[in-house]
N, C-alpha and C. Protein backbone atom coordinates (compact mmCIF):
# COMPACT_ATOMS: atom_id res chain seq x y z
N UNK A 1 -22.71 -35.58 52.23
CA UNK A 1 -23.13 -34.33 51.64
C UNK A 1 -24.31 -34.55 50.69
N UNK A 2 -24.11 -35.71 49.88
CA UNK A 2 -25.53 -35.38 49.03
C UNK A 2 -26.66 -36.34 49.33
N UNK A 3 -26.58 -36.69 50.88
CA UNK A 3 -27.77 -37.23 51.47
C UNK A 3 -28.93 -35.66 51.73
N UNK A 4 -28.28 -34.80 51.92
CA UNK A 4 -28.93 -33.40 52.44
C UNK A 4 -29.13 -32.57 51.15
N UNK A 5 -29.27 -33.46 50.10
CA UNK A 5 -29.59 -32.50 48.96
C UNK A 5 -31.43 -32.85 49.01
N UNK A 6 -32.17 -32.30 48.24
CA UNK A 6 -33.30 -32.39 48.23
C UNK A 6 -33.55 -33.06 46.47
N UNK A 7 -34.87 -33.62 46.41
CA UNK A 7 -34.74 -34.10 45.50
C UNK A 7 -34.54 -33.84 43.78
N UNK A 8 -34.77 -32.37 43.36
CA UNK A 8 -34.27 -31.68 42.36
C UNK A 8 -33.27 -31.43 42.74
N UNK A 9 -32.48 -31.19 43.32
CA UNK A 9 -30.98 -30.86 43.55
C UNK A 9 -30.19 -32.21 43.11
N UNK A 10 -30.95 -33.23 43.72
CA UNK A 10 -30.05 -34.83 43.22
C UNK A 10 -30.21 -34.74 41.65
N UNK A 11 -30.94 -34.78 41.57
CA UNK A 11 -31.63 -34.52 40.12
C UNK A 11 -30.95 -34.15 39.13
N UNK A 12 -30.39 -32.82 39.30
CA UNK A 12 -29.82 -31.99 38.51
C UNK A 12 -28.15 -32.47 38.50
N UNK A 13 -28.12 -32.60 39.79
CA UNK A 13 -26.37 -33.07 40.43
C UNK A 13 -26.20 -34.53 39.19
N UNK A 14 -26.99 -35.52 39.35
CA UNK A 14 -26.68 -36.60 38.64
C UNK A 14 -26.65 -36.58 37.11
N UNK A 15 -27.56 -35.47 36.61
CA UNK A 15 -27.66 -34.86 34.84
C UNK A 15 -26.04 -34.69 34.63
N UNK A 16 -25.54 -33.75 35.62
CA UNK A 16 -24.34 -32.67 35.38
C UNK A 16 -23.04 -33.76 35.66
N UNK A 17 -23.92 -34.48 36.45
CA UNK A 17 -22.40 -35.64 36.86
C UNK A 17 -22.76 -37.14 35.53
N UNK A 18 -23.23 -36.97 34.58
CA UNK A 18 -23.51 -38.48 33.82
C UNK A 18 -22.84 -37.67 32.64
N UNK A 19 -23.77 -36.37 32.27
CA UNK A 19 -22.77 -35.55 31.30
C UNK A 19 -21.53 -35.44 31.24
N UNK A 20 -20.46 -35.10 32.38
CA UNK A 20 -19.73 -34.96 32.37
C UNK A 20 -19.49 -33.11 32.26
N UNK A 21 -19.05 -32.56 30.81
CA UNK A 21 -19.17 -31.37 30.82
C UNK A 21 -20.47 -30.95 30.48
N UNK A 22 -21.37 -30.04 30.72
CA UNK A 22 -22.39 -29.81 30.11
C UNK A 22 -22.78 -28.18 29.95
N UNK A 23 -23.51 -28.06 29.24
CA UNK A 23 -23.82 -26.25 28.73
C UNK A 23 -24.84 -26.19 29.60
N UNK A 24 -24.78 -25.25 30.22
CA UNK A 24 -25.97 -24.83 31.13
C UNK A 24 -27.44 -24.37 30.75
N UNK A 25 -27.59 -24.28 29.34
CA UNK A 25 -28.51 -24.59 28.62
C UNK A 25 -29.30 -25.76 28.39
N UNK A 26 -28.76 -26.55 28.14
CA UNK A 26 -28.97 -27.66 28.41
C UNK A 26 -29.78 -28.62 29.83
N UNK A 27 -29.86 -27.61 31.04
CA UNK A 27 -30.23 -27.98 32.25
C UNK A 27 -32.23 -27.80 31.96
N UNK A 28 -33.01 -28.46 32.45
CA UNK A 28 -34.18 -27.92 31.80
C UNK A 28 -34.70 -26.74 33.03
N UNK A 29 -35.46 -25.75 32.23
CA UNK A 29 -35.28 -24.82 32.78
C UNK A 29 -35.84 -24.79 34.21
N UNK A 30 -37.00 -25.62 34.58
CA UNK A 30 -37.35 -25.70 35.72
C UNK A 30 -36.81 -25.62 36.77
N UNK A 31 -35.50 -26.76 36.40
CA UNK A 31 -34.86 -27.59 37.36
C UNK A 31 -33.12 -26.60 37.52
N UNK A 32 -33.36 -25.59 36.62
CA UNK A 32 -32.17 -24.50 36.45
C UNK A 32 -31.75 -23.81 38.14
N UNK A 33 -33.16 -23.61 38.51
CA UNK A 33 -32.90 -22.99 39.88
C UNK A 33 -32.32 -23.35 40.85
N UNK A 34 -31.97 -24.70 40.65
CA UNK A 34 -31.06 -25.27 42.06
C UNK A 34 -29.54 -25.00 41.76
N UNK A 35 -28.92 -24.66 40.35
CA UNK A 35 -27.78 -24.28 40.38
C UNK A 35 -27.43 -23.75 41.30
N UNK A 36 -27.54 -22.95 41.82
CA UNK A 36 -26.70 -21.47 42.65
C UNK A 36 -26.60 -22.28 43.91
N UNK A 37 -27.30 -22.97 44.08
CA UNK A 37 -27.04 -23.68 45.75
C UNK A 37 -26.07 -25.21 46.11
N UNK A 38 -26.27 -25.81 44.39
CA UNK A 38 -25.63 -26.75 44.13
C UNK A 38 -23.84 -25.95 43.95
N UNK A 39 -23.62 -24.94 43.05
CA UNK A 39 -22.02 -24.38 43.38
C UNK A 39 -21.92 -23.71 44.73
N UNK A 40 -23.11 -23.28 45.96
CA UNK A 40 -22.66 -23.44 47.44
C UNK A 40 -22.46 -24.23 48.20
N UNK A 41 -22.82 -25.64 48.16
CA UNK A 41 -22.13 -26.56 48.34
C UNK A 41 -21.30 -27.12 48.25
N UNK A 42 -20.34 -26.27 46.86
CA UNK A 42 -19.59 -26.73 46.05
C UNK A 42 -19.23 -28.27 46.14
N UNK A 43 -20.20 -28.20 45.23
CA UNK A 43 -20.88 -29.45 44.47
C UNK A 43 -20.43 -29.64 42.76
N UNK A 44 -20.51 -28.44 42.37
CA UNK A 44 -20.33 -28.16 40.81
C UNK A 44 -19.48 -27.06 40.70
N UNK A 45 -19.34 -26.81 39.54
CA UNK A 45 -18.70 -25.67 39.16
C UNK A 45 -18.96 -24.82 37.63
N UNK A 46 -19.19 -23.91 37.41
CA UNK A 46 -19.39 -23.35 35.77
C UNK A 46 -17.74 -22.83 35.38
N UNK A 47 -17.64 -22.68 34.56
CA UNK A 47 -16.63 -21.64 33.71
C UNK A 47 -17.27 -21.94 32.49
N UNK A 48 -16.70 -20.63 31.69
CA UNK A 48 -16.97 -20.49 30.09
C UNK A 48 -15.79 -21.33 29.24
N UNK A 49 -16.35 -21.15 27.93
CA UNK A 49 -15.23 -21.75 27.32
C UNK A 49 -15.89 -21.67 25.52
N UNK A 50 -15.41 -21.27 24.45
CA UNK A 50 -16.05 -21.73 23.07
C UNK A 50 -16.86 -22.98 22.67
N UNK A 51 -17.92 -22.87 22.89
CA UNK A 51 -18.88 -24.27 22.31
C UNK A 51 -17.81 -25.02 21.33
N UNK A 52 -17.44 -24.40 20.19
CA UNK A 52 -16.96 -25.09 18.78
C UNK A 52 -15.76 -24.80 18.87
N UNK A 53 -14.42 -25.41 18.15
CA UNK A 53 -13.16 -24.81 18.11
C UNK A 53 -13.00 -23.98 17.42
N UNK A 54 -12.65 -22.34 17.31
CA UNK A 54 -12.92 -21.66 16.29
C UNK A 54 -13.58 -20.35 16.63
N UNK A 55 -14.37 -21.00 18.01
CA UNK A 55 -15.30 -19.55 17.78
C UNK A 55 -14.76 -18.59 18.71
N UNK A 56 -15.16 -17.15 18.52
CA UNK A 56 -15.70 -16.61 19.28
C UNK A 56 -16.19 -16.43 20.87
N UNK A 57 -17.34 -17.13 20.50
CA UNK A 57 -18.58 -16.61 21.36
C UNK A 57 -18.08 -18.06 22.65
N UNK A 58 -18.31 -17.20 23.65
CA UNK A 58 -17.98 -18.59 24.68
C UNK A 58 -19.34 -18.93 25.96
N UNK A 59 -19.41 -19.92 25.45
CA UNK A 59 -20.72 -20.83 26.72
C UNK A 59 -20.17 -21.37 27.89
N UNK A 60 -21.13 -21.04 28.62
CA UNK A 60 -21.14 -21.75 30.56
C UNK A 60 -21.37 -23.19 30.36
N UNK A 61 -20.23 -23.39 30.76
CA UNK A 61 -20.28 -24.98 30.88
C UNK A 61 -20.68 -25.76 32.36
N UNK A 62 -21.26 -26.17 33.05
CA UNK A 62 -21.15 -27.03 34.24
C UNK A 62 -20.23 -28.03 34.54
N UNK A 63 -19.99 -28.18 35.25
CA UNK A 63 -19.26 -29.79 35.72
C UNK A 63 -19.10 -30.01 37.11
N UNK A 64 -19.12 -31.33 37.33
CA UNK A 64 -19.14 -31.86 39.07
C UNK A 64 -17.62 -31.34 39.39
N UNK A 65 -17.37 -31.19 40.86
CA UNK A 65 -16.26 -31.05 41.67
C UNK A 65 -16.07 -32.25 41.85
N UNK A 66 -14.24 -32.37 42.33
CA UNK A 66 -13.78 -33.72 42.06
C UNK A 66 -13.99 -34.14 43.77
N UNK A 67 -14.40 -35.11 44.39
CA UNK A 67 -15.00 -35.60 45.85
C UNK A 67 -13.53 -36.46 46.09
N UNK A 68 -13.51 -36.11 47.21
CA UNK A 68 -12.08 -36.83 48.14
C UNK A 68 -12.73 -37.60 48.54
């Protein structure tokens, strides 16, 4: 599967997979656009969640799917 990624797609895949969890902010914005094709592959995944313990306000987090 990620022989058929293109090369910003690896790109981004390996940021999100070294991070571990990461804020989707954090992605630089250029390289933002391959999201949507990287979770059709399901490759990744977002959900929200509170940046800080405490808050409020809740951020999109990224993270890799777990590979069999």
């Amino acid at each position: 599967m990620l022989e058929n990624l293109s090369r910003v797609e690896r790109a981004v895949y390996e940021l999100i997979l070294r991070a571990g969890d990461l804020v989707a902010k954090d992605v630089p914005s250029k390289m933002a656009g391959v999201i949507p094709s990287l979770k059709r592959r399901g490759l990744i995944e977002s959900y929200k969640r509170p940046a800080t313990p405490g808050s409020s306000k809740k951020q999109t987090f990224l993270k890799t799917k777990k590979r069999e």
